[in-house]
Protein backbone atom coordinates (compact mmCIF):
# COMPACT_ATOMS: atom_id res chain seq x y z
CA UNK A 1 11.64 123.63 26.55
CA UNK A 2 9.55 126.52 26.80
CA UNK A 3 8.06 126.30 30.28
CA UNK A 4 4.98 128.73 29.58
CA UNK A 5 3.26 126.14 27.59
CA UNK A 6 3.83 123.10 30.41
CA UNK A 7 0.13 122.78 31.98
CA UNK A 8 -2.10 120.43 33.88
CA UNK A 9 1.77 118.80 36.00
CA UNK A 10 0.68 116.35 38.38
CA UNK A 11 3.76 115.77 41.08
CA UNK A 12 3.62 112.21 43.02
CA UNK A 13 6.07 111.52 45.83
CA UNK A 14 5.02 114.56 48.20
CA UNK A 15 6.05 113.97 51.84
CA UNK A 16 5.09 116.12 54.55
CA UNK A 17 7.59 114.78 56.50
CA UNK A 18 10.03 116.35 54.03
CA UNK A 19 8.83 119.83 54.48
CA UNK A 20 10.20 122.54 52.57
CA UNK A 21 12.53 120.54 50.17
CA UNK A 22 10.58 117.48 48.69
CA UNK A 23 13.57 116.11 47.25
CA UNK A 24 11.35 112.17 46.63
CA UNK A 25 8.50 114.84 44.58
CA UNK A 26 8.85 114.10 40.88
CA UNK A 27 6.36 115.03 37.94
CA UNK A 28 4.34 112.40 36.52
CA UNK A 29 2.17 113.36 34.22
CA UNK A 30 1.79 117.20 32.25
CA UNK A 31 0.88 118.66 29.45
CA UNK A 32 3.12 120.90 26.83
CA UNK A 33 1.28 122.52 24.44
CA UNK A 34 -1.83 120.85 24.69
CA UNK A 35 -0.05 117.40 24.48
CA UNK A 36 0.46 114.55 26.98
CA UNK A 37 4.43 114.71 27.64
CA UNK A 38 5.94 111.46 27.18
CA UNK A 39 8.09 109.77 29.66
CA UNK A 40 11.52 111.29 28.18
CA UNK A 41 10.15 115.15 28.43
CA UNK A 42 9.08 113.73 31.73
CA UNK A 43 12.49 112.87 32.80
CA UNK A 44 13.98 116.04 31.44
CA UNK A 45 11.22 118.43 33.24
CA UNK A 46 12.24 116.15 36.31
CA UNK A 47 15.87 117.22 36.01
CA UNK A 48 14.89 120.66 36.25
CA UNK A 49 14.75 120.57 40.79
CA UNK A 50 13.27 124.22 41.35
CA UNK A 51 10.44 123.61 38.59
CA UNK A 52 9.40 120.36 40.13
CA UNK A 53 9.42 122.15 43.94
CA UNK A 54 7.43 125.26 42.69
CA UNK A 55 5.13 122.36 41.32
CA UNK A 56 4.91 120.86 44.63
CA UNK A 57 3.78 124.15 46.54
CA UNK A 58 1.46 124.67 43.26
CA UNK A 59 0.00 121.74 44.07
CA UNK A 60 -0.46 121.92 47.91
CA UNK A 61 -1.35 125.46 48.05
């Protein structure tokens, strides 16, 4: 998966109580390529821990 082309990630699960690590944030929705992921590229972008925290503080900040 090139990661370059993921856009427009929406991450649910945020906690502030869970401040720096957000280890309950997943990605729900993004784009790659242009496209809607579907809910397997989902899961496999949510494998990926220090893409879905960078998306987090992306996100927030």
């Amino acid at each position: 998966m090139d990661y370059k082309l993921i856009t427009n990630v929406y991450v649910d699960g945020i906690d502030s109580n869970d401040y720096p690590d957000f280890v309950d944030a997943y990605i729900y929705s993004a784009e790659y390529d242009g496209e809607e992921m579907t809910d397997e590229q989902l899961d496999e972008l949510n494998e990926n821990s220090e893409f879905v925290h960078d998306c987090v503080y992306n996100q927030l900040y």
